[in-house]
PDB file of N, CA and C in Angstrom:
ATOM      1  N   UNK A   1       8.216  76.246 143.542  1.00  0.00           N
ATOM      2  CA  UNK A   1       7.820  77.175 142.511  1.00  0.00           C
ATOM      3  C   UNK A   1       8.315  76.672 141.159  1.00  0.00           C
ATOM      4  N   UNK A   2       7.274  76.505 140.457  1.00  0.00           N
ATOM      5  CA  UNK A   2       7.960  76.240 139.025  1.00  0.00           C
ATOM      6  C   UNK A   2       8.478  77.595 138.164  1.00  0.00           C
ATOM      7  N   UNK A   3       9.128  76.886 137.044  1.00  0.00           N
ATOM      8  CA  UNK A   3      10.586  78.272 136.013  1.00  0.00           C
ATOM      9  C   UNK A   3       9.095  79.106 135.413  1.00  0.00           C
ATOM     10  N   UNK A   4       7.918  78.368 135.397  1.00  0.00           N
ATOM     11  CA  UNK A   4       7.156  79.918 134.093  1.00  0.00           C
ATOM     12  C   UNK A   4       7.134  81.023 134.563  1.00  0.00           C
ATOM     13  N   UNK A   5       6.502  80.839 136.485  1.00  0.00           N
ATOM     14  CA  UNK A   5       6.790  82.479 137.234  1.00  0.00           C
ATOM     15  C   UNK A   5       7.718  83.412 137.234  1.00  0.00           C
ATOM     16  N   UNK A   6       9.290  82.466 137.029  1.00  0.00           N
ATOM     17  CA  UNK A   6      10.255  83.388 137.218  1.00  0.00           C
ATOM     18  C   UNK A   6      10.485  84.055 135.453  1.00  0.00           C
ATOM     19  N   UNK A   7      10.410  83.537 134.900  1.00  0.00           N
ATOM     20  CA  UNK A   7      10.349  84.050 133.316  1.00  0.00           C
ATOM     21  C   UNK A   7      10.245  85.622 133.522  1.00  0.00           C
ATOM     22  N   UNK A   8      10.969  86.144 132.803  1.00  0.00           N
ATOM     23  CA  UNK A   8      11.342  87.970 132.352  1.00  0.00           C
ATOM     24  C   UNK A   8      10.544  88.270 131.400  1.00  0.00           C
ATOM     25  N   UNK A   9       9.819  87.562 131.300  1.00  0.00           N
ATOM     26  CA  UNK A   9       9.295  88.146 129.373  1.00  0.00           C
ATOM     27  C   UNK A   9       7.785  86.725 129.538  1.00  0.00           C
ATOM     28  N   UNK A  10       7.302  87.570 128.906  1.00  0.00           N
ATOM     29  CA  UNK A  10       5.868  87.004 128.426  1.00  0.00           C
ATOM     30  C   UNK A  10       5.738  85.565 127.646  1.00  0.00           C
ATOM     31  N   UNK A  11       5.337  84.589 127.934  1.00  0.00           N
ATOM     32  CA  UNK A  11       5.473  83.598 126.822  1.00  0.00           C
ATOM     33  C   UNK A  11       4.314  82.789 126.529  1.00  0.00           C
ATOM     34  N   UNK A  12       3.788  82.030 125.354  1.00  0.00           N
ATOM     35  CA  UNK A  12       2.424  81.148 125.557  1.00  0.00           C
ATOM     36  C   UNK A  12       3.042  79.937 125.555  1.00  0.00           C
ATOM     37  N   UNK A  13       1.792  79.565 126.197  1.00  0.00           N
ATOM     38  CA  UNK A  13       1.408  77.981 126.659  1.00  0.00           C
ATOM     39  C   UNK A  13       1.310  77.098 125.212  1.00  0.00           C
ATOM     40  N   UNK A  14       1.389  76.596 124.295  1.00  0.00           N
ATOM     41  CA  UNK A  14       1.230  75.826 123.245  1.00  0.00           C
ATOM     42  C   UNK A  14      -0.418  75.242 123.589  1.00  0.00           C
ATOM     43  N   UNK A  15      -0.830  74.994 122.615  1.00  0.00           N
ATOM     44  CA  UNK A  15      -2.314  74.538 123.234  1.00  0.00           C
ATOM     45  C   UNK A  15      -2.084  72.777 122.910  1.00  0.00           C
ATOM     46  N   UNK A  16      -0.764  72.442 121.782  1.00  0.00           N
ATOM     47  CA  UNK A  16      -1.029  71.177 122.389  1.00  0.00           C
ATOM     48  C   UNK A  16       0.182  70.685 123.376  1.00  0.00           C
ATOM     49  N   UNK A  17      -0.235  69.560 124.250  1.00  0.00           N
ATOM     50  CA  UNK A  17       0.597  69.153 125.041  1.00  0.00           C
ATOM     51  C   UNK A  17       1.982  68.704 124.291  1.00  0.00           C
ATOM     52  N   UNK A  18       1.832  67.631 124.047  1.00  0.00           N
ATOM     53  CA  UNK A  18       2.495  67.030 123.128  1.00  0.00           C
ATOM     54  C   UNK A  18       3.068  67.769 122.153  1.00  0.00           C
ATOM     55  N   UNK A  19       3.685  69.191 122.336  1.00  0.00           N
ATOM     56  CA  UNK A  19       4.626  69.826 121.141  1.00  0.00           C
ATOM     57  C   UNK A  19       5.838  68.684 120.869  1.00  0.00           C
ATOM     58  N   UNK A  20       6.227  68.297 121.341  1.00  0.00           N
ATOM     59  CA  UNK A  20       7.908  67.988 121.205  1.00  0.00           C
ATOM     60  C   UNK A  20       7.639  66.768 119.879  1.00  0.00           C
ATOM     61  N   UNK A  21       6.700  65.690 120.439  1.00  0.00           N
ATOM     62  CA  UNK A  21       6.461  64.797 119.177  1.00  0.00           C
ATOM     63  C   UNK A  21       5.610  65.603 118.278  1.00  0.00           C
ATOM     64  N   UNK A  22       4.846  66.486 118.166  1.00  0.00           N
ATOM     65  CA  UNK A  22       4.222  67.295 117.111  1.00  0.00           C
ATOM     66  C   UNK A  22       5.327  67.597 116.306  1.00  0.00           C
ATOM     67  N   UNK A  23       6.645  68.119 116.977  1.00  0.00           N
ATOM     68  CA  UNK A  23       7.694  68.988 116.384  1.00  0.00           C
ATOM     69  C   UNK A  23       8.410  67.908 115.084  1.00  0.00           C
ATOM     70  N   UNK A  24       8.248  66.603 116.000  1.00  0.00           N
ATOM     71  CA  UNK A  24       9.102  65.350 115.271  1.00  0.00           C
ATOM     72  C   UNK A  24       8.788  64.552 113.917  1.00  0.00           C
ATOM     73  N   UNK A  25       7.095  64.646 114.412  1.00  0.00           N
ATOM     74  CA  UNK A  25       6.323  64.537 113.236  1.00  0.00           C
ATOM     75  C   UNK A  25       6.430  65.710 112.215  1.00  0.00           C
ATOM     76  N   UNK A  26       6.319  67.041 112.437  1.00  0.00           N
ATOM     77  CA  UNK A  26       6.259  67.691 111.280  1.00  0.00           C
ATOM     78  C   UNK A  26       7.205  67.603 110.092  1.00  0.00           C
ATOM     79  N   UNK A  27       8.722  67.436 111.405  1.00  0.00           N
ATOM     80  CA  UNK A  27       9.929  67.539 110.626  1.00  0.00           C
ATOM     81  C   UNK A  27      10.019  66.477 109.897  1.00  0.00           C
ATOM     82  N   UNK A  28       9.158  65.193 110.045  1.00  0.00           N
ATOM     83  CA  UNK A  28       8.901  63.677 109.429  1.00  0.00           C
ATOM     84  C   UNK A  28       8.212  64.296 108.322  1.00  0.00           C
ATOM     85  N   UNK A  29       7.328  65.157 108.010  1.00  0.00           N
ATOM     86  CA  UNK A  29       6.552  65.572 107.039  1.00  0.00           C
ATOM     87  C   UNK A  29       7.320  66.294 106.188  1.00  0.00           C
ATOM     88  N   UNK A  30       7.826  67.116 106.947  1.00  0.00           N
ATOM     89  CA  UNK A  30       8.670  67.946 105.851  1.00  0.00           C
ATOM     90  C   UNK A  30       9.609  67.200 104.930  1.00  0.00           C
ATOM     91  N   UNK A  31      10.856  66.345 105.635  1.00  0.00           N
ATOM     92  CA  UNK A  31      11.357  65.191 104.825  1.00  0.00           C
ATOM     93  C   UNK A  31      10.977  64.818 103.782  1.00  0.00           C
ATOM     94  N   UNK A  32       9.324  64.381 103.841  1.00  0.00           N
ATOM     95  CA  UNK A  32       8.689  63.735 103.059  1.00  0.00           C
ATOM     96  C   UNK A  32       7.461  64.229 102.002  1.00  0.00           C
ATOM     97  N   UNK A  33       7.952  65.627 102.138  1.00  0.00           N
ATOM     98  CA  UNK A  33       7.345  66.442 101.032  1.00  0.00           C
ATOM     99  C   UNK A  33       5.527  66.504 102.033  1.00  0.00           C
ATOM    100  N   UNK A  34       5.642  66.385 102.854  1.00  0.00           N
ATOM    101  CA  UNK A  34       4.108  66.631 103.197  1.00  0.00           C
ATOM    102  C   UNK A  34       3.838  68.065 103.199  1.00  0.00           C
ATOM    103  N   UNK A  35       4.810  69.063 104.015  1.00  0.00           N
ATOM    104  CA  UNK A  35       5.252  70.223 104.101  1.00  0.00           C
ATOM    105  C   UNK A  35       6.086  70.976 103.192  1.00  0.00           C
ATOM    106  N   UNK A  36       6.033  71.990 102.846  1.00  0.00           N
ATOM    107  CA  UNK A  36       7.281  72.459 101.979  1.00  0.00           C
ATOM    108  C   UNK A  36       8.010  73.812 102.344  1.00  0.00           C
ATOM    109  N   UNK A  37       7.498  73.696 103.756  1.00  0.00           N
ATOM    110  CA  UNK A  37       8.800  74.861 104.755  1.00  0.00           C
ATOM    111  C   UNK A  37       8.510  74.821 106.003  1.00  0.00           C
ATOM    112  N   UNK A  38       9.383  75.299 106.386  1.00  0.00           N
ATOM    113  CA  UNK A  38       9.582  75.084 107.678  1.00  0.00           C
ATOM    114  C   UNK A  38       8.166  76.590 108.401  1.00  0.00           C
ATOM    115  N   UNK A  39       8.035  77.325 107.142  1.00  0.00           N
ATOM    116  CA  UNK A  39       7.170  78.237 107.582  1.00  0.00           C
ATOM    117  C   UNK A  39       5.459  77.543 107.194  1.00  0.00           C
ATOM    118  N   UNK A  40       5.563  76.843 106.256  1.00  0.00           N
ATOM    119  CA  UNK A  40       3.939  76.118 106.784  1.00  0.00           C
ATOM    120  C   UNK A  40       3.774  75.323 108.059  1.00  0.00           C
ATOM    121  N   UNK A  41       5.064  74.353 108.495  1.00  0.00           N
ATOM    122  CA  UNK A  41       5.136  74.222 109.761  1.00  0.00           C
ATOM    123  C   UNK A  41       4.700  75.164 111.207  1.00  0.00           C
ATOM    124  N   UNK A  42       5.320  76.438 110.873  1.00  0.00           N
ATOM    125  CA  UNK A  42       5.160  77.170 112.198  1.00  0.00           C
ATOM    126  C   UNK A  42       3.562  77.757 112.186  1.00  0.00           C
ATOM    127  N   UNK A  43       3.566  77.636 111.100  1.00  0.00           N
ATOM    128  CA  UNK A  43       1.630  78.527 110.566  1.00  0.00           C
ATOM    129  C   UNK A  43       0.454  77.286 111.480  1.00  0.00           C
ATOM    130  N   UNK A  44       1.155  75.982 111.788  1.00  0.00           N
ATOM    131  CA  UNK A  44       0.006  75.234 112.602  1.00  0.00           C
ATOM    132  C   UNK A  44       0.500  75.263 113.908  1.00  0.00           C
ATOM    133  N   UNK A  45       1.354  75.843 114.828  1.00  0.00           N
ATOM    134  CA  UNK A  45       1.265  76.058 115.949  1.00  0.00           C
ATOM    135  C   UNK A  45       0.313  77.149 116.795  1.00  0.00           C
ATOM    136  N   UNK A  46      -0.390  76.836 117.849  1.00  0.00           N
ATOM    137  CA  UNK A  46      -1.276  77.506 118.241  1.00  0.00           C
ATOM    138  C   UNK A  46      -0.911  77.609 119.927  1.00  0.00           C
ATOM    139  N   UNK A  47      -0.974  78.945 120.304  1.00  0.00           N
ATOM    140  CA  UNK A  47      -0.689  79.465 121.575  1.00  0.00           C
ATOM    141  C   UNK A  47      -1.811  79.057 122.099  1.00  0.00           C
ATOM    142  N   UNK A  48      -1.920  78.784 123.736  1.00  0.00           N
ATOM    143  CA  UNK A  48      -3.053  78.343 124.413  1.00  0.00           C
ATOM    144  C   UNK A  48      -4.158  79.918 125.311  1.00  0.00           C
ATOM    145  N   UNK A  49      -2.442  80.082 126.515  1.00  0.00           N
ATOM    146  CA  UNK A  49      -2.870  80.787 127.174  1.00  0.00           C
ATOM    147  C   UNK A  49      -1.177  81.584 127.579  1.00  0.00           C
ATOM    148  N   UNK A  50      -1.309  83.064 127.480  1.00  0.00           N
ATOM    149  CA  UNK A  50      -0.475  83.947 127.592  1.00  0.00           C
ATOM    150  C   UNK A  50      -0.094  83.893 128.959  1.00  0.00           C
ATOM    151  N   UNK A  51       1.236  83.365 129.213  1.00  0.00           N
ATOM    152  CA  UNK A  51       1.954  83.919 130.467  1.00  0.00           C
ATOM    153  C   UNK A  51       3.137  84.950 130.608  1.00  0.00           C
ATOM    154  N   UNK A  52       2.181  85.953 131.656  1.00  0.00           N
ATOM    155  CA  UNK A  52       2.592  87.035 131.723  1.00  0.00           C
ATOM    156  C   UNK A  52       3.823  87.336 133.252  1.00  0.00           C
ATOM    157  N   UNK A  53       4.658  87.832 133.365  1.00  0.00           N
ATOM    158  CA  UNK A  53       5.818  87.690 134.503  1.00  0.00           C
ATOM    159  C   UNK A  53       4.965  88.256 135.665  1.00  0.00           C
ATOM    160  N   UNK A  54       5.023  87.542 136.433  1.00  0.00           N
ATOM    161  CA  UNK A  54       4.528  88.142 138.129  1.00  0.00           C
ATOM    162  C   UNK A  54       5.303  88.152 139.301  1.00  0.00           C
ATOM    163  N   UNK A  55       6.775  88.536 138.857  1.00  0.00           N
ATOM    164  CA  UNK A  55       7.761  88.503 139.804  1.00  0.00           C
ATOM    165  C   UNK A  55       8.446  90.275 139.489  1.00  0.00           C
ATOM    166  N   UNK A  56       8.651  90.768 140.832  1.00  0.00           N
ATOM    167  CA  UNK A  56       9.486  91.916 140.246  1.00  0.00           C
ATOM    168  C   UNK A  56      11.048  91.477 140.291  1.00  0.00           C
ATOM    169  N   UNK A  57      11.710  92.296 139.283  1.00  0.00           N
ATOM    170  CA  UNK A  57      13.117  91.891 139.082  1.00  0.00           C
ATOM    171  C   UNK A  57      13.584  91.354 140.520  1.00  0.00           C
ATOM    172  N   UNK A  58      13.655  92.098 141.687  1.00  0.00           N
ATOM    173  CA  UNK A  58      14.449  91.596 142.734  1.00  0.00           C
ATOM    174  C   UNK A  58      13.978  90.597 143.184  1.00  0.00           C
ATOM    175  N   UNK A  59      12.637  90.279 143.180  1.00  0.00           N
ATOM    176  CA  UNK A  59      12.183  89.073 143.952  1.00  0.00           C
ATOM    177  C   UNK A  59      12.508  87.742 142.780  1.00  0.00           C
ATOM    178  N   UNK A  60      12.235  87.777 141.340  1.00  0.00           N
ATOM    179  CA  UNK A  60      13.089  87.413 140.686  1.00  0.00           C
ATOM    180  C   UNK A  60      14.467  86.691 140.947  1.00  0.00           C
ATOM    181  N   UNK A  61      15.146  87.683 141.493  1.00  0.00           N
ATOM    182  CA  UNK A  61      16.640  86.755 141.542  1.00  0.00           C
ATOM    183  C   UNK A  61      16.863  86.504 142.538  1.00  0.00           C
ATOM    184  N   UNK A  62      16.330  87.035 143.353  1.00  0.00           N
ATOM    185  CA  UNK A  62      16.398  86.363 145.106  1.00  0.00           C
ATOM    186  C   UNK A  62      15.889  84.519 144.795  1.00  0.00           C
ATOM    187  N   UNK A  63      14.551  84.934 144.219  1.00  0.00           N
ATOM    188  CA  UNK A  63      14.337  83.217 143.886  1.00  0.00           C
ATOM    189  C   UNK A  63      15.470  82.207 143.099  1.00  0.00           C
ATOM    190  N   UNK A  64      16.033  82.717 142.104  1.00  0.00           N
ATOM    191  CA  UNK A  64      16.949  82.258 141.221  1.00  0.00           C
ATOM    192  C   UNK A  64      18.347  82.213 141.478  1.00  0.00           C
ATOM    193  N   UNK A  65      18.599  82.692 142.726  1.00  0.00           N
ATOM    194  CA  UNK A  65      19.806  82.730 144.092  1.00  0.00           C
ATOM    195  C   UNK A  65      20.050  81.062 143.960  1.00  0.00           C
ATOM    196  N   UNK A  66      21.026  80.454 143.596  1.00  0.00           N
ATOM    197  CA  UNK A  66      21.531  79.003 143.567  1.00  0.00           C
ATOM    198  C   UNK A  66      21.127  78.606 142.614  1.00  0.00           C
ATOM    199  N   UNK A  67      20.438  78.485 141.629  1.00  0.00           N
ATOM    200  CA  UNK A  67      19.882  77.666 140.943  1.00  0.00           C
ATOM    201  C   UNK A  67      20.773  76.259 140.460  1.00  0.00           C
ATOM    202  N   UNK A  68      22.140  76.783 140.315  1.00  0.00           N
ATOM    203  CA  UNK A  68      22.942  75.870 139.447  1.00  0.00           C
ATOM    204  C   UNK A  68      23.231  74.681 140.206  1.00  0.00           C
ATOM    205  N   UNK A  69      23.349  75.469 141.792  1.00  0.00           N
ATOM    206  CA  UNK A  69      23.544  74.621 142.589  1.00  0.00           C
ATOM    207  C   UNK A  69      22.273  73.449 142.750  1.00  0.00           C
ATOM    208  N   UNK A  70      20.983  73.811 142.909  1.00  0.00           N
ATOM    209  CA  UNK A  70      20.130  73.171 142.689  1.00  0.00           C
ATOM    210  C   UNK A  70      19.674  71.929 141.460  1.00  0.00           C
ATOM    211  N   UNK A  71      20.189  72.638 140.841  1.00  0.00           N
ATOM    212  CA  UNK A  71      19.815  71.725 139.065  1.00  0.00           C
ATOM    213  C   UNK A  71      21.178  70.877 138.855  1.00  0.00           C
ATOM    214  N   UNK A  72      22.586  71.084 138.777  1.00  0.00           N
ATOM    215  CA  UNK A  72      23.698  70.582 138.986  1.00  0.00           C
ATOM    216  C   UNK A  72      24.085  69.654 140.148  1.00  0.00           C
ATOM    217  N   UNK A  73      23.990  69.801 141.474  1.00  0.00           N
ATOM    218  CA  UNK A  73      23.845  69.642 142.543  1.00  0.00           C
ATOM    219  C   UNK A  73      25.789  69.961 142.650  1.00  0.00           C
ATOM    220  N   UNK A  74      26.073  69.040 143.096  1.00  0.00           N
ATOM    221  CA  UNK A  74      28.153  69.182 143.002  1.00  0.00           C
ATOM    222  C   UNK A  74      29.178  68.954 141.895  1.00  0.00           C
ATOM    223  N   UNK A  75      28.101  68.399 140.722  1.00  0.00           N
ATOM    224  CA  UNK A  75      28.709  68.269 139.891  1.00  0.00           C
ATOM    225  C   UNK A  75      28.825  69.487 138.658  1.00  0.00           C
ATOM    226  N   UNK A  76      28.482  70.482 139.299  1.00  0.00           N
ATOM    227  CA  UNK A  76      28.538  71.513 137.927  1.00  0.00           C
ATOM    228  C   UNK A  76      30.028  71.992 137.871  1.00  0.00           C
ATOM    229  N   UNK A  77      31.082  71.772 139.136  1.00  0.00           N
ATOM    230  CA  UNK A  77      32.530  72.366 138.612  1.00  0.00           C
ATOM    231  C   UNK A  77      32.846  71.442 137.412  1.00  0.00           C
ATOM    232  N   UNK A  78      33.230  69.999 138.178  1.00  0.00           N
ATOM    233  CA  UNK A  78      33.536  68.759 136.894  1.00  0.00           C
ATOM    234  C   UNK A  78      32.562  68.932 135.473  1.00  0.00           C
ATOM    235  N   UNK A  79      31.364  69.507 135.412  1.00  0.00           N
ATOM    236  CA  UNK A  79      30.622  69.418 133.946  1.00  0.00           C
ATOM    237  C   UNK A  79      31.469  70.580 133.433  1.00  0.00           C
ATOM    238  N   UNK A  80      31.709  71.470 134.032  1.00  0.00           N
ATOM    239  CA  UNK A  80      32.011  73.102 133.393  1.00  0.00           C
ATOM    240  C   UNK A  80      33.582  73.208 132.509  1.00  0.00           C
ATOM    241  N   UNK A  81      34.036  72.001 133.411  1.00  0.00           N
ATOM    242  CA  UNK A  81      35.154  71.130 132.702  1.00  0.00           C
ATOM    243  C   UNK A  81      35.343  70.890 131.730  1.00  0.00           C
ATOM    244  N   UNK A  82      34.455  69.912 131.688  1.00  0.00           N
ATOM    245  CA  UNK A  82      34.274  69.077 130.564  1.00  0.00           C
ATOM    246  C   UNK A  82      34.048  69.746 129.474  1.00  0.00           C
ATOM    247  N   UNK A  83      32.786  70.264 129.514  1.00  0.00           N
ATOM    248  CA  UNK A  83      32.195  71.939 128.717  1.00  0.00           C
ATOM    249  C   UNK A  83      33.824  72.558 128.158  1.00  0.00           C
ATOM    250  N   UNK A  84      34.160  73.145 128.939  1.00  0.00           N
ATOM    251  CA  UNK A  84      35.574  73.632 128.298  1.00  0.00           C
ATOM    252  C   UNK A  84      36.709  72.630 127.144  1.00  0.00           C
ATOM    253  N   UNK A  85      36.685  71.358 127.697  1.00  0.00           N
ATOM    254  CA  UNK A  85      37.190  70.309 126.764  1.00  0.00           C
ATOM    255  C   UNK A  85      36.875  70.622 125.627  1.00  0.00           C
ATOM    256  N   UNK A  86      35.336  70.210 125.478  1.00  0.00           N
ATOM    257  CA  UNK A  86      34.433  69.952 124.037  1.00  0.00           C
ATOM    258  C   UNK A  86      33.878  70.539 123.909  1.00  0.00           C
ATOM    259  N   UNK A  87      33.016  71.749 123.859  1.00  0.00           N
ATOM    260  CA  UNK A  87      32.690  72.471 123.661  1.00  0.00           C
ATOM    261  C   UNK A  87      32.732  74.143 124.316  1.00  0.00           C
ATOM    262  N   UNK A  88      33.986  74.042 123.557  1.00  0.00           N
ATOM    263  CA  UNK A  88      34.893  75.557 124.350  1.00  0.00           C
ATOM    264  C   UNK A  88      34.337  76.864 123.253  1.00  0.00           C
ATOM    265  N   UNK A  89      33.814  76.905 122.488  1.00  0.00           N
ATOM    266  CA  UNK A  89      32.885  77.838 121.867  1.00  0.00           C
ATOM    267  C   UNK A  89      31.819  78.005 122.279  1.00  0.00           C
ATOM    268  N   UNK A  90      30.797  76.852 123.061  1.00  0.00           N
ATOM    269  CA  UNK A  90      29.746  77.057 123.564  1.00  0.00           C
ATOM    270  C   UNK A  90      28.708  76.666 121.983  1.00  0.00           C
ATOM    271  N   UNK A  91      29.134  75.695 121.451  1.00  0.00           N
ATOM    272  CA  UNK A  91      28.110  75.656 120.171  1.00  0.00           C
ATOM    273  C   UNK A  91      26.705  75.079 120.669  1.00  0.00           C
ATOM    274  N   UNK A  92      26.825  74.074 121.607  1.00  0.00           N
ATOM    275  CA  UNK A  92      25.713  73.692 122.335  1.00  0.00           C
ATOM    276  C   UNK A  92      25.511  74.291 123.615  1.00  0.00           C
ATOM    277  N   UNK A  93      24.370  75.328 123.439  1.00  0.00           N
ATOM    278  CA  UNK A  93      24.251  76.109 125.051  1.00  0.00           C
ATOM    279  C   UNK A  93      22.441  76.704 124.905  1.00  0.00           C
ATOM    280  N   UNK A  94      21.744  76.556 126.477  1.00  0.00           N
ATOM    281  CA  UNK A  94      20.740  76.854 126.291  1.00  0.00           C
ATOM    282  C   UNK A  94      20.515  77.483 127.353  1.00  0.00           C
ATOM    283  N   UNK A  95      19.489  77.704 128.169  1.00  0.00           N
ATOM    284  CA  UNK A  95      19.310  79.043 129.310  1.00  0.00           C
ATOM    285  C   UNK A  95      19.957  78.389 130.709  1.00  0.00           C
ATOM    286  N   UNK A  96      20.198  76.947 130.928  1.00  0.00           N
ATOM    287  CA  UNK A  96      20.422  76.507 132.203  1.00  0.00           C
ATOM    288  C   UNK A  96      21.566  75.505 131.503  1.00  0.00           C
ATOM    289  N   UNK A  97      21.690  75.978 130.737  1.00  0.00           N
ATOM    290  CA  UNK A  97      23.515  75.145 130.365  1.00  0.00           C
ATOM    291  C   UNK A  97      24.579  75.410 130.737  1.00  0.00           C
ATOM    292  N   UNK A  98      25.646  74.774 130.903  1.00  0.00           N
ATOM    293  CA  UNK A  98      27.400  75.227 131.818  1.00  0.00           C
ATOM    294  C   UNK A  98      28.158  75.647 130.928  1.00  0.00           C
ATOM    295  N   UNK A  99      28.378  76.833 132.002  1.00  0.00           N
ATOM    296  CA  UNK A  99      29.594  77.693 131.329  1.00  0.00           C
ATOM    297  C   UNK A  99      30.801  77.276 131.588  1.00  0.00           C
ATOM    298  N   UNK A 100      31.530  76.882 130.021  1.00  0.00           N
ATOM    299  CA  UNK A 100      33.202  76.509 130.521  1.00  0.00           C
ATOM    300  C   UNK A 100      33.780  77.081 131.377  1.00  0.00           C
ATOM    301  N   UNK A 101      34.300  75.611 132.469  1.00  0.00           N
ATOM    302  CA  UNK A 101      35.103  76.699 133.337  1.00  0.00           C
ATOM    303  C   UNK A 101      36.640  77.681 132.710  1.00  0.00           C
TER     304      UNK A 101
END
């Protein structure tokens, strides 16, 4: 099962593939005066197709039961570690990132 099913909340599809270098280029534009905010930037992104959640909460986390273990495999105590070392505020953290141990 792929992560869009389990998603809590509604989200779109980008209609182009290639967002991430779209993203790289713009910010190349902006640099360079092609753009002159970060809000004419967001004004050319275009949603494809609306995905909507088709899991109920419990079946939800029944699926999402291990995950860390899955995505980490044995190494998430030693990362959570580390995490605590250098970044013990959590300045870098995203939805499947380690929590200092």
């Amino acid at each position: 099962m792929t992560a869009r099913p389990l998603k809590s909340i509604a989200d779109y599809q980008p209609k182009m593939a290639e967002s991430t270098a779209f993203g790289a280029a713009c910010l190349a534009g902006l640099g360079h005066g092609i753009y002159r905010s970060l809000q004419d930037i967001a004004g050319l992104w275009e949603g494809d197709v609306r995905c909507e959640p088709k899991l109920d909460p419990r079946a939800r986390k029944q699926e999402m039961a291990g995950w860390r273990e899955a995505y980490y495999g044995t190494n998430y105590p030693r990362l959570a570690r580390i995490k605590a070392t250098y970044d013990p505020d959590q300045m870098f953290r995203f939805p499947q990132g380690i929590t200092p141990a």
